[in-house]
Protein backbone atom coordinates (compact mmCIF):
# COMPACT_ATOMS: atom_id res chain seq x y z
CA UNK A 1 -36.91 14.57 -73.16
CA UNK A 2 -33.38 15.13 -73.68
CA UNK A 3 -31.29 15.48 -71.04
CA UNK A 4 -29.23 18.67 -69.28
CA UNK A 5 -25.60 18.46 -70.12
CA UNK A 6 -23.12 19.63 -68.07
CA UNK A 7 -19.39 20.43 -68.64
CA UNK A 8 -17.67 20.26 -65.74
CA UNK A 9 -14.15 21.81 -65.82
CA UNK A 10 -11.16 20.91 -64.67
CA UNK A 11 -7.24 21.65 -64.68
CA UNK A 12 -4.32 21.01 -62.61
CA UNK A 13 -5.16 21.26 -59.13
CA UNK A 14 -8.88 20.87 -59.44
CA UNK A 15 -9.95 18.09 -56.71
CA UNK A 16 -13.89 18.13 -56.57
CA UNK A 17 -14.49 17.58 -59.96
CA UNK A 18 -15.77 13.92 -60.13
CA UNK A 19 -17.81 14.75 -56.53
CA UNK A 20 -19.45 17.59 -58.78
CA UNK A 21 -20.15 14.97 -61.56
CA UNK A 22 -22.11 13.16 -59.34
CA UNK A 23 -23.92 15.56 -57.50
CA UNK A 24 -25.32 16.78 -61.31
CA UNK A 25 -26.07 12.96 -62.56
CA UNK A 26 -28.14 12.33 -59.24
CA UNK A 27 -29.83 15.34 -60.16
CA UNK A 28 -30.88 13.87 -63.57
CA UNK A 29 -28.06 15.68 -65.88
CA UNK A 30 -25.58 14.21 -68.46
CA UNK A 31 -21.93 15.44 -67.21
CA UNK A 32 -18.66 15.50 -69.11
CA UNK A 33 -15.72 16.18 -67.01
CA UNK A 34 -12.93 17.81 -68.86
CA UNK A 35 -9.55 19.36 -68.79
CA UNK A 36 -9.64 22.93 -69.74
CA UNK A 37 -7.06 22.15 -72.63
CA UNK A 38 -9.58 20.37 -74.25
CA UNK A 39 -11.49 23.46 -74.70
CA UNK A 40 -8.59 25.61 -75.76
CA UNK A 41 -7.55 22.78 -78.69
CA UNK A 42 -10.01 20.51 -79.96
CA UNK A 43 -13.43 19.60 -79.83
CA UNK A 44 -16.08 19.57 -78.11
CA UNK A 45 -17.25 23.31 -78.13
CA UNK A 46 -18.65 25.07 -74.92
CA UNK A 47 -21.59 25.98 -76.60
CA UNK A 48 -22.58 22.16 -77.26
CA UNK A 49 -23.49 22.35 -73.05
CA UNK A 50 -26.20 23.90 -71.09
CA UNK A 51 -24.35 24.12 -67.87
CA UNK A 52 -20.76 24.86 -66.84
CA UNK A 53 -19.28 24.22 -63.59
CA UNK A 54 -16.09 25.25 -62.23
CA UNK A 55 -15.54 23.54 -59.18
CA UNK A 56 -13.39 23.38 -56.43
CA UNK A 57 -10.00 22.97 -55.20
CA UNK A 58 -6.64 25.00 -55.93
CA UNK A 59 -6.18 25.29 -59.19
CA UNK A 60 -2.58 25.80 -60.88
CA UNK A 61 -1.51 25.61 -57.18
CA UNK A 62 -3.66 28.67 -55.96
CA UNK A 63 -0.29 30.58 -57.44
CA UNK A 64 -0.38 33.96 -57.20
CA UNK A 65 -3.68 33.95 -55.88
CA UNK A 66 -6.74 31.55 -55.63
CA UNK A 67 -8.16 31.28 -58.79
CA UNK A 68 -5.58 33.96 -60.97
CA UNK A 69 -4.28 31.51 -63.25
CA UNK A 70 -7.44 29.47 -64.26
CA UNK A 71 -9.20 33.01 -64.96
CA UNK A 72 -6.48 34.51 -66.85
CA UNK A 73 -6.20 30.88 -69.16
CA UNK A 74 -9.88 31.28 -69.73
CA UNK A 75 -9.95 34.92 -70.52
CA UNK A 76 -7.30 34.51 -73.03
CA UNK A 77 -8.16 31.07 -74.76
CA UNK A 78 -11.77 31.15 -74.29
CA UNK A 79 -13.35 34.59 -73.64
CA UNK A 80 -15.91 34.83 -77.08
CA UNK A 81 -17.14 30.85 -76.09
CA UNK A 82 -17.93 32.12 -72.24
CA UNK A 83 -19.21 35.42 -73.55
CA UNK A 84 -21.71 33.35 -76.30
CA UNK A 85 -22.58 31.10 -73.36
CA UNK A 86 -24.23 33.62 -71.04
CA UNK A 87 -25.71 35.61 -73.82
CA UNK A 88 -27.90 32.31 -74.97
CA UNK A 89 -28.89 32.22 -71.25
CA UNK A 90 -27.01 28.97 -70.15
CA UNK A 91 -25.99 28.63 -66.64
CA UNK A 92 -22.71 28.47 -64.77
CA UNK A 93 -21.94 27.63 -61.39
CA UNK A 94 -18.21 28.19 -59.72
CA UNK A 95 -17.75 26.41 -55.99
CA UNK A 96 -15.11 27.59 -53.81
CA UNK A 97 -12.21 27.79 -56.33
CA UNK A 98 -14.88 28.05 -59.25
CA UNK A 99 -15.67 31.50 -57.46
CA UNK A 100 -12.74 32.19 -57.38
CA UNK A 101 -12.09 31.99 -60.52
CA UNK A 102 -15.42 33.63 -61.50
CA UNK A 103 -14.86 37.14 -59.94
CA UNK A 104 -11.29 36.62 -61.19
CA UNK A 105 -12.37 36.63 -64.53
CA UNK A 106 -15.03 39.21 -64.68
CA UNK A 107 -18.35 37.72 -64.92
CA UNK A 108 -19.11 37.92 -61.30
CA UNK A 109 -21.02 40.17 -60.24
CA UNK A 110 -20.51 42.05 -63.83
CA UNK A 111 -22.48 45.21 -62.39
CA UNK A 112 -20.58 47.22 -65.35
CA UNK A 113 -21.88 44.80 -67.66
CA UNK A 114 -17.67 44.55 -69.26
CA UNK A 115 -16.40 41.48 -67.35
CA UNK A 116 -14.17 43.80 -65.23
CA UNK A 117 -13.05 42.35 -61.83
CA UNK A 118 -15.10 44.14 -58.94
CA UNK A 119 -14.89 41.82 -55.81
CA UNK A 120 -12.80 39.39 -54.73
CA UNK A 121 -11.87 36.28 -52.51
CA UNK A 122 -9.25 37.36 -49.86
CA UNK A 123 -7.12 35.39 -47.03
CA UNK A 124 -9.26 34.90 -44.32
CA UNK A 125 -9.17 36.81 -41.15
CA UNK A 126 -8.34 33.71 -39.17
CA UNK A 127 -4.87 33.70 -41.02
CA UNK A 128 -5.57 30.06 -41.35
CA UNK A 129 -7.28 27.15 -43.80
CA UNK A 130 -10.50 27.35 -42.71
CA UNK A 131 -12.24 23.59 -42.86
CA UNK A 132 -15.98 23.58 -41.08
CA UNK A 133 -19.59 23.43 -41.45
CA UNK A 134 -21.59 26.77 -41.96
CA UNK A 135 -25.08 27.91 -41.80
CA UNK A 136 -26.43 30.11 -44.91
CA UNK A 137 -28.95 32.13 -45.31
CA UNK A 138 -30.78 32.31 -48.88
CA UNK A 139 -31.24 36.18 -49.10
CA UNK A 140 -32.43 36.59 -52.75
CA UNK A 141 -34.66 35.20 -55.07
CA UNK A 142 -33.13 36.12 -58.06
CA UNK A 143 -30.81 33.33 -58.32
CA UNK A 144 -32.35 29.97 -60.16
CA UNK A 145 -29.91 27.80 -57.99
CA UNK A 146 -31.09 28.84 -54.61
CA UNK A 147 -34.89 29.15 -53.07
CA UNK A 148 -35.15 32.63 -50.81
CA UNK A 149 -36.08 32.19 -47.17
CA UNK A 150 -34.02 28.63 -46.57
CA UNK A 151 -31.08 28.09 -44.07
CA UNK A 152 -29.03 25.53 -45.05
CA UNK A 153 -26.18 23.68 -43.76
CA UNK A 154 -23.04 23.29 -46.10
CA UNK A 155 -19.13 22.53 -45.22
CA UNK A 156 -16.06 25.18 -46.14
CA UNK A 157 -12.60 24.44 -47.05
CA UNK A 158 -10.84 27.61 -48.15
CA UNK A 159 -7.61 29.76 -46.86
CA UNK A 160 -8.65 32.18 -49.13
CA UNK A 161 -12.25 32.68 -49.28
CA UNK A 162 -12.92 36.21 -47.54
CA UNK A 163 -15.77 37.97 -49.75
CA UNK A 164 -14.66 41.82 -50.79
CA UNK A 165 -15.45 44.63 -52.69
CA UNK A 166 -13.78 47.24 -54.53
CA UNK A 167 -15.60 49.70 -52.89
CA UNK A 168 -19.18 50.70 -50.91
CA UNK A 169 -20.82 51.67 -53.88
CA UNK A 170 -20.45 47.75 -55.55
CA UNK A 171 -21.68 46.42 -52.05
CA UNK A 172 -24.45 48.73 -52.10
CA UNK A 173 -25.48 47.84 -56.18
CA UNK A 174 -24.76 43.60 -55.45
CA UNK A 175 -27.48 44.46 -52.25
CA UNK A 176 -30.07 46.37 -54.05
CA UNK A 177 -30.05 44.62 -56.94
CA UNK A 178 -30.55 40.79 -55.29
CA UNK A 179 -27.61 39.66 -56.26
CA UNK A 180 -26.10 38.96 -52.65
CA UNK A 181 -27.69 34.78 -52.84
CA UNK A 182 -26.36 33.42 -49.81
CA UNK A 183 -24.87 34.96 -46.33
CA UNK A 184 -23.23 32.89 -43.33
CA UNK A 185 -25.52 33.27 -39.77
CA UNK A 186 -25.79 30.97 -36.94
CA UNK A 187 -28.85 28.47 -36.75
CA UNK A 188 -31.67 30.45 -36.40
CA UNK A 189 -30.69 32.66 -39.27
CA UNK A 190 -28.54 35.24 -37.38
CA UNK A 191 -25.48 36.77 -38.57
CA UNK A 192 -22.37 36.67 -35.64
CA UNK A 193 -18.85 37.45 -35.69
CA UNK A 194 -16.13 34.39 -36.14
CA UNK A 195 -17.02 30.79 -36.41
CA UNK A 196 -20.18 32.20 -37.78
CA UNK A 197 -18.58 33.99 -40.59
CA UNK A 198 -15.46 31.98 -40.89
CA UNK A 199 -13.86 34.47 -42.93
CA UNK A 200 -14.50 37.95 -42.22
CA UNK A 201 -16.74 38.24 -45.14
CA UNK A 202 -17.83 41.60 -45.61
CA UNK A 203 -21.97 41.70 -45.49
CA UNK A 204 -21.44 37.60 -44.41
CA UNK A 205 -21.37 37.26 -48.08
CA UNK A 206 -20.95 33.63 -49.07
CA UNK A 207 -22.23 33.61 -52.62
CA UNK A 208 -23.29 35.63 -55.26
CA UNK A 209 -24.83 35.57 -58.53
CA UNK A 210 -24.99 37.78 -62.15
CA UNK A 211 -27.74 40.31 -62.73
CA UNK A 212 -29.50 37.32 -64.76
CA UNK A 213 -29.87 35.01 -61.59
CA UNK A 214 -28.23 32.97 -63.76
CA UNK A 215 -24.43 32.41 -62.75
CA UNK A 216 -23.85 31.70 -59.24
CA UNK A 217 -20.50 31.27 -57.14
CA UNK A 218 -20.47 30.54 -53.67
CA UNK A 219 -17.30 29.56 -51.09
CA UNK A 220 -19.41 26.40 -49.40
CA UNK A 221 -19.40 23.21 -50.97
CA UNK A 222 -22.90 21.50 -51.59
CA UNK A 223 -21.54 18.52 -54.07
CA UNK A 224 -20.65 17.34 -50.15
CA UNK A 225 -23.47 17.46 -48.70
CA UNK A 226 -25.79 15.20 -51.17
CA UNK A 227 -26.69 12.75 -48.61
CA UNK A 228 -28.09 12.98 -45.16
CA UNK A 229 -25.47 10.62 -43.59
CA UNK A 230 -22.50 13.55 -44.64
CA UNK A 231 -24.20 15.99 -42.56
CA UNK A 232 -21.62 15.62 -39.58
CA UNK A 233 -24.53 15.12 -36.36
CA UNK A 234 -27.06 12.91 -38.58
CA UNK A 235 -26.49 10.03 -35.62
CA UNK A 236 -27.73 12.81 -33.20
CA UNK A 237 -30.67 14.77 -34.42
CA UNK A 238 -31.76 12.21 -37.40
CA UNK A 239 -31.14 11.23 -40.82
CA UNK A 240 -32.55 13.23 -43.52
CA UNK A 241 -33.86 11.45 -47.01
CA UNK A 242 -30.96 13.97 -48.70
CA UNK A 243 -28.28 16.48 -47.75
CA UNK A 244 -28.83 20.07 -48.25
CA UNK A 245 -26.39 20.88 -51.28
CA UNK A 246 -28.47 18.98 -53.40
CA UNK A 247 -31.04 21.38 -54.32
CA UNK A 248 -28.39 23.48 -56.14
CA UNK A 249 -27.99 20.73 -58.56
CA UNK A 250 -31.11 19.98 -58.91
CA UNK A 251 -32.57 23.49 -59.40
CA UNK A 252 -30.40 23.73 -62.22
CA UNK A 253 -31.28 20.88 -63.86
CA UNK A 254 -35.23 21.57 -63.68
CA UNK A 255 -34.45 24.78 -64.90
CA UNK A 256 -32.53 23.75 -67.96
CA UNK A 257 -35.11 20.91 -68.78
CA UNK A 258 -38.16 23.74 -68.52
């Protein structure tokens, strides 16, 4: 059986690309790690992949604003190849900046359906870089990365990484329609104010994903946490056989090779 490939993007700026590599070839995919002006000039084609992944870092200097620039460079030089991509149900995954960069460009959460921006990633509440571990809740089912019902330990590193809306009524559609994935709380599943939600997240939104379950972005990082000696107390309460963030990759995978 042939493989999952993976494209995973990259472009001034990015720094978790080759992390990201690794945490998809553990899971059993075949990665190619790229520069997006390989996509805008030659060869090879987007639609040659099964999975695209944006992934973190501060792309293009986070100028502007986290994410802007990648979006706009993709929306201009590549919008028919992304639009082809999710219409032959492939799957994308943005971390942190990838997010970013998702809602930036439209496709996240796409409740309109026309790729029009209708959330954002804002400056966190703390005024500050924000670099910790977070619980998450998995609140949906919807989303192929993600199992509902899980709490799951994953690190942050974002200054700009607060999740809002354009208004009550898109918070009220990204709700009812499943789409909120994952949501900060405490250890037993809780939600609670600041370091809880590091952010100020509205909801303690942390990731979402399209109406299709199929395109997820979330702020935390699971590409580190693929082994049970990165979670930060594994000397304390125990080493696990793997970390927590690797279920994301390999979800995808399984899904792509069924």
């Amino acid at each position: 059986m042939a493989k999952a490939k993976v494209l995973v993007l990259r472009t001034a700026g990015t720094n978790c690309d080759k992390e990201t590599v690794h945490a998809f070839e553990r899971a059993g995919a075949e990665c190619e790690l790229l520069h997006v002006n390989r996509l805008l000039g030659d060869k090879p084609h987007l639609h040659e992949f099964d999975i695209l992944a944006i992934p973190g870092g501060f792309s293009y200097g986070d100028d502007i604003a986290a994410g802007k620039i990648e979006a706009n460079e993709l929306r201009v030089g590549l919008k028919d190849d992304i639009n082809r991509f999710v219409e032959d149900g492939k799957l994308i995954i943005g971390i942190c900046n990838g997010f970013q960069v998702l809602v930036k460009l439209g496709i996240l959460p796409d409740l309109g359906g026309k790729h029009e921006q209708e959330v954002s990633l804002a400056w966190n509440d703390s005024d500050r870089f924000e670099d910790r571990w977070v619980y998450l809740k998995a609140a949906s089912d919807k989303c192929v990365f993600i199992e509902e019902g899980q709490i799951i330990y994953l690190p942050i590193a974002h200054a700009e990484g607060k999740f809002v809306a354009r208004d009550a009524q898109v918070l009220e559609e990204l709700g009812n329609r499943g789409q909120i994935v994952l949501q900060y709380c405490d250890e037993s599943g809780e939600p609670g104010p600041y370091p809880v939600n590091p952010n100020g997240s509205v909801n303690d939104i942390a990731g979402i994903c399209d109406a299709t379950g199929r395109i997820l972005g979330l702020m935390p990082h699971p590409e580190r946490h693929m082994f049970g000696y990165q979670h930060p107390r594994w000397t304390r309460e125990g080493l696990k056989e793997e970390g927590d963030g690797m279920q994301v990759f390999r979800n995808a995978v399984e899904y792509v090779n069924h």
